[in-house]
Protein backbone atom coordinates (compact mmCIF):
# COMPACT_ATOMS: atom_id res chain seq x y z
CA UNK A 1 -7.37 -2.42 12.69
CA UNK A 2 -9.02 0.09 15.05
CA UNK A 3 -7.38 3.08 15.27
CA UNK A 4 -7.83 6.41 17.80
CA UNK A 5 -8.53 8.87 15.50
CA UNK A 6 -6.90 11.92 17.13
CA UNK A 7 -3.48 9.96 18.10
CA UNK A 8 -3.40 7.93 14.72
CA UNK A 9 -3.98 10.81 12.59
CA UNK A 10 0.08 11.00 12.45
CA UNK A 11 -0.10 7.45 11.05
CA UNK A 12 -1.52 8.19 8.54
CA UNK A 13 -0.15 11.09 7.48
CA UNK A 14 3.72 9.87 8.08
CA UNK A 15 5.55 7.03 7.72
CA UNK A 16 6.56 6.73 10.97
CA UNK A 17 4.22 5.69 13.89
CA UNK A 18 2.03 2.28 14.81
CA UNK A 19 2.25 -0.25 12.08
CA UNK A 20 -0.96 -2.18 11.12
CA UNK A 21 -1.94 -4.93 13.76
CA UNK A 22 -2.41 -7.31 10.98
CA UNK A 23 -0.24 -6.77 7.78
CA UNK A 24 0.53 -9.23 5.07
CA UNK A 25 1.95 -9.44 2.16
CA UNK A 26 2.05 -12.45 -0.90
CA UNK A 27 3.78 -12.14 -4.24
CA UNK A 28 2.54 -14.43 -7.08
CA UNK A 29 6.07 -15.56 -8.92
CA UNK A 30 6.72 -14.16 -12.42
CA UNK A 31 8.52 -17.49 -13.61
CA UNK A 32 5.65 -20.17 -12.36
CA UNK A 33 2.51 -17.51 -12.59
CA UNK A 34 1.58 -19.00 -9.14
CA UNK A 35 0.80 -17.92 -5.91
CA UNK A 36 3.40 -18.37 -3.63
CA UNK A 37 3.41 -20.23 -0.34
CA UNK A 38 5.18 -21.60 2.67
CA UNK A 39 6.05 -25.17 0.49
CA UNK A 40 7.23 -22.92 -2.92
CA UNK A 41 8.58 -19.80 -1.15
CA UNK A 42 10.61 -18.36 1.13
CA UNK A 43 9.09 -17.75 4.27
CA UNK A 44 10.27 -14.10 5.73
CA UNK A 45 9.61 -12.71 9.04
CA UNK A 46 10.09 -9.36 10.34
CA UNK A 47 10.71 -7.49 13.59
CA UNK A 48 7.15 -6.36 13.60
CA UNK A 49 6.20 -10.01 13.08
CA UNK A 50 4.63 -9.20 9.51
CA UNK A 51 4.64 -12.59 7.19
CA UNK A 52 5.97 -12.04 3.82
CA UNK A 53 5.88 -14.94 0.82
CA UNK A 54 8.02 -14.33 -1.87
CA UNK A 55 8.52 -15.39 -5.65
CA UNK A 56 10.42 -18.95 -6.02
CA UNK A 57 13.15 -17.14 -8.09
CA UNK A 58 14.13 -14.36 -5.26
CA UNK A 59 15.64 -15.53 -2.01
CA UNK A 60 17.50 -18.96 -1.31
CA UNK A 61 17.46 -18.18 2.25
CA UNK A 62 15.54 -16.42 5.35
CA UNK A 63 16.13 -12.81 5.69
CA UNK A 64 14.24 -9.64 6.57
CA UNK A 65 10.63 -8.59 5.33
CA UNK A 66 12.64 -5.50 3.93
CA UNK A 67 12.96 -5.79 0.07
CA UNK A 68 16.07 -4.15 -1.30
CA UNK A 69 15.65 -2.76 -5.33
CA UNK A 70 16.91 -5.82 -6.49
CA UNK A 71 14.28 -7.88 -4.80
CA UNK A 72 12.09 -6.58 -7.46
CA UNK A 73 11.04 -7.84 -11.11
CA UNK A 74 8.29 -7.16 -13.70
CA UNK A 75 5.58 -9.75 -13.43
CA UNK A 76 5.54 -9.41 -9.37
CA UNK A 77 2.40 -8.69 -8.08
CA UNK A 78 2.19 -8.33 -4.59
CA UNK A 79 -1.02 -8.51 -2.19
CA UNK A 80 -1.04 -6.57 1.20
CA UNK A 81 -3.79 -5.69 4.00
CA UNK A 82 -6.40 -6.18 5.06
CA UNK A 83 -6.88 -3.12 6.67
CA UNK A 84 -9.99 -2.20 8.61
CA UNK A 85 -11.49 1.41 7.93
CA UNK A 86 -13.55 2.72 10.84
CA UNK A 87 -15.98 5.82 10.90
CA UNK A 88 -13.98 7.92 13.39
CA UNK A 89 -10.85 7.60 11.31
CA UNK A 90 -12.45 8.73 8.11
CA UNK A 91 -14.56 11.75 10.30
CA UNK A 92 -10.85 12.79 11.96
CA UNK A 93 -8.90 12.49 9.00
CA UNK A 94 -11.16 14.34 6.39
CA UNK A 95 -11.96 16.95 9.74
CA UNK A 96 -8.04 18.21 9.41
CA UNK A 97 -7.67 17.61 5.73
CA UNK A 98 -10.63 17.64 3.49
CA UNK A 99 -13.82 19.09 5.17
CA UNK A 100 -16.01 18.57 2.60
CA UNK A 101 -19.61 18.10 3.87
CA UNK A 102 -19.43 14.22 2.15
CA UNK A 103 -16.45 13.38 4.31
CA UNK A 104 -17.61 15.20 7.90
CA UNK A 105 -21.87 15.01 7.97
CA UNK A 106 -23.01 11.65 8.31
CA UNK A 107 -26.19 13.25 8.13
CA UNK A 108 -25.90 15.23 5.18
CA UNK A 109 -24.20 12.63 3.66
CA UNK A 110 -27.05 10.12 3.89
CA UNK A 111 -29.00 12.86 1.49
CA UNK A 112 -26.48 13.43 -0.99
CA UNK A 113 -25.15 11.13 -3.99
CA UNK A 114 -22.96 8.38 -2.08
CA UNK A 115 -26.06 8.07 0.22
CA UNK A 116 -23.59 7.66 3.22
CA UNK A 117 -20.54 8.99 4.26
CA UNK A 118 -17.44 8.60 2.33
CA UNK A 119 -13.81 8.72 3.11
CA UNK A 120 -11.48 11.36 1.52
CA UNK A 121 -9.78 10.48 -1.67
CA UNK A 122 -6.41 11.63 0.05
CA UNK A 123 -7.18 9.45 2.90
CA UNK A 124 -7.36 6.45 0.56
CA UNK A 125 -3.97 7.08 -0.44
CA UNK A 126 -2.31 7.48 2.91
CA UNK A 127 -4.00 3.62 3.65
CA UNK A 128 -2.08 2.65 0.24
CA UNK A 129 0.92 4.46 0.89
CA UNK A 130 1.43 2.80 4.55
CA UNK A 131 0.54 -0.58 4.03
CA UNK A 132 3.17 -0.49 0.75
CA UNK A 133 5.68 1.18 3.42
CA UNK A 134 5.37 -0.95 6.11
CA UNK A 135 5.48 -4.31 3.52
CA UNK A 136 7.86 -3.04 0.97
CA UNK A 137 9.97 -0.09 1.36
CA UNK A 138 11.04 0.44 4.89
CA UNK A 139 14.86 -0.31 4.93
CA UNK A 140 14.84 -0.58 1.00
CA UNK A 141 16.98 2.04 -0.50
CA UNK A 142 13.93 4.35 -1.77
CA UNK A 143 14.09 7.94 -1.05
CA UNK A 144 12.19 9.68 -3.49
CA UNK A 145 9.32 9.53 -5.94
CA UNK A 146 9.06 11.72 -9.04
CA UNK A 147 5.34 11.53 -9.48
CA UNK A 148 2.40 9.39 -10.44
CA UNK A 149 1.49 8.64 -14.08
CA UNK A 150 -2.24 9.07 -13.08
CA UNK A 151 -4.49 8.22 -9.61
CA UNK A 152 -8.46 7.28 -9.79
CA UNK A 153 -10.77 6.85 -7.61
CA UNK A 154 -13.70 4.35 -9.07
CA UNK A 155 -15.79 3.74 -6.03
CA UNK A 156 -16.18 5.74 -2.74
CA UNK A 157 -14.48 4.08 0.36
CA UNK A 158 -16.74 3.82 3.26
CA UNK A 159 -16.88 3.57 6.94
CA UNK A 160 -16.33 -0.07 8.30
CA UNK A 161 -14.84 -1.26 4.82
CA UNK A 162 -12.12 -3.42 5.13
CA UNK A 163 -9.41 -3.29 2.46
CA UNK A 164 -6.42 -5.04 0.82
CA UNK A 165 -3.65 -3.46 -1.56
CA UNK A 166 -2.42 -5.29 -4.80
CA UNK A 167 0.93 -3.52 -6.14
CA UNK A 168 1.87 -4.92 -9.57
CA UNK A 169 5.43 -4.47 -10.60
CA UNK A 170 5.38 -2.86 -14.31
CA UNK A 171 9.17 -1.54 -14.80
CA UNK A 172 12.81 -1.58 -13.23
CA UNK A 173 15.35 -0.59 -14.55
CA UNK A 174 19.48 1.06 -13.70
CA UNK A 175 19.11 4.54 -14.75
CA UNK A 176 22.01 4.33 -18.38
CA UNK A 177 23.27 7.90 -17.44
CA UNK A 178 23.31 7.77 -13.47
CA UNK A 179 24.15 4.02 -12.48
CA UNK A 180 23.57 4.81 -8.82
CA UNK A 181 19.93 5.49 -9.41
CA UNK A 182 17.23 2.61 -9.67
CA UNK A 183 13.78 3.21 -11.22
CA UNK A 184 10.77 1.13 -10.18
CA UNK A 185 7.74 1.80 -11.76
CA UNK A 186 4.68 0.19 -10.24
CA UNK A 187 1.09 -0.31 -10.11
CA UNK A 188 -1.45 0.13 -7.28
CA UNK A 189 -4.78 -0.95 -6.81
CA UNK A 190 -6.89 -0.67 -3.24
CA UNK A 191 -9.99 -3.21 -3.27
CA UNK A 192 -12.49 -3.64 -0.31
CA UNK A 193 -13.59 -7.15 0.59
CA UNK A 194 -16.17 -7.04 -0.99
CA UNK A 195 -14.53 -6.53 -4.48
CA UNK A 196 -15.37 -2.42 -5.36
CA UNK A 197 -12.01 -1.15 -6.44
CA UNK A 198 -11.27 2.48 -4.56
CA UNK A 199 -8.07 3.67 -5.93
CA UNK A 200 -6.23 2.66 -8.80
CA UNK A 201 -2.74 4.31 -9.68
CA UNK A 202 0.98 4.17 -11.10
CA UNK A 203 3.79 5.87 -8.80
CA UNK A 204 7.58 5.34 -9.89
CA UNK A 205 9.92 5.11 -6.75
CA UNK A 206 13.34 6.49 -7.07
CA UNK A 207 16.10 3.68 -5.52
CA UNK A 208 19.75 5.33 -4.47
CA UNK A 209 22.17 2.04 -5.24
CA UNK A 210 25.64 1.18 -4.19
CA UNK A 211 28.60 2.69 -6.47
C-alpha cells in the first residue's frame, strides 16, 4: 500500500485512520493442522471488505471479520498482510520519532553497516500492531495489554519491502480470580517476501468479558 507520509503518519501511530488497501488474514485449524480455505472454512467478510478464513472448528455460520475472545484457541496461527513499505514512509516516520542518521540519510546510510537505509524498529511495530488491529481486534473486547514477554528485531526492514504478519496463538485462558477478564497470550512474527524475519515478539492482550 502507498501511503502519504505526512497524512498517514497518524496511521500508523493510532488505531484509528485508513485501513490497509489490501489486508488478509488465514488461520491454519488447530484440529486438522491445515490451512484453511473457502471449501473447509468459513468464509467472513467485513465492512472494509477484508477476507478472513477461519479454523473448521470456529464458526458454523457467516458473521463479521471481528473475532470476539472466544474466537480464539492455542494452535491458531494466523497470517495477515502483505503490506507494502515505501521510502517516504520510513523517512517521515523515523523524521518525527527516531532520527537516527540510519533511519533519515539515505546517503549516510549507504556508508554505514545496513549499507542502505533502514526503517525504525518502532516503526516495524506500528505495521504489526495495525495489520493485527485491523484483522483481529477491532470490535473484539480487548482493551488493554500488560506488556510483552520480549520484542527482537533480526533483520533491518527496508524501503520498498513488502511484508506479511504471522500471529501464533500460545495461551487463553478466564482469569480464576477475576472471571470477567480474558488473557490471550500470543506470538508475532513480521517476515518480508522475501523470507528475512524483522520482528519477532510475544504481547498478552487483556479481554473485558460478559458477567
Amino acid at each position: 500500500m502507498n501511503l502519504n507520509p505526512l497524512k498517514d503518519l497518524y496511521w500508523i501511530l493510532t488505531i484509528g485512520g485508513r485501513p490497509p488497501v489490501r489486508c488478509s488474514a488465514r488461520v491454519s485449524c488447530a484440529n486438522c493442522k491445515q490451512p484453511c480455505s473457502p471449501k473447509h472454512g468459513t468464509i467472513l467478510e467485513s465492512s472494509r471488505r477484508r477476507q478472513v478464513l477461519i479454523g473448521c472448528n470456529a464458526f458454523q455460520t457467516q458473521r463479521s471479520a471481528e473475532l470476539k475472545f472466544a474466537d480464539f484457541h492455542v494452535g491458531q496461527v494466523l497470517q495477515v498482510g502483505p503490506y507494502a513499505l515505501n521510502e517516504a514512509e520510513v523517512l517521515a516516520f523515523a523524521q518525527q520519532w527516531d532520527p537516527q542518521w540510519f533511519h533519515v540519510d539515505p546517503e549516510a546510510a549507504s556508508r554505514g553497516p545496513f549499507k542502505g537505509l533502514i526503517a525504525s524498529g518502532w516503526h516495524t511495530c506500528g505495521i504489526a500492531m495495525r495489520l493485527v488491529v485491523d484483522a483481529f481486534l477491532a470490535g473484539s473486547e480487548s482493551f488493554a495489554s500488560p506488556g510483552l514477554a520480549y520484542i527482537k528485531w533480526p533483520h533491518p526492514l527496508r524501503p520498498d519491502d513488502e511484508v506479511s504478519l504471522q500471529v501464533s496463538v500460545l495461551e487463553t485462558r478466564v482469569s480464576k480470580s477475576n472471571p470477567s477478564l480474558g488473557v490471550l497470550r500470543w506470538r508475532w512474527q513480521l517476515h518480508t517476501a522475501k523470507g528475512s524475519e524483522v520482528l519477532d515478539l510475544e504481547a498478552t492482550v487483556l479481554f473485558k468479558l460478559q458477567p
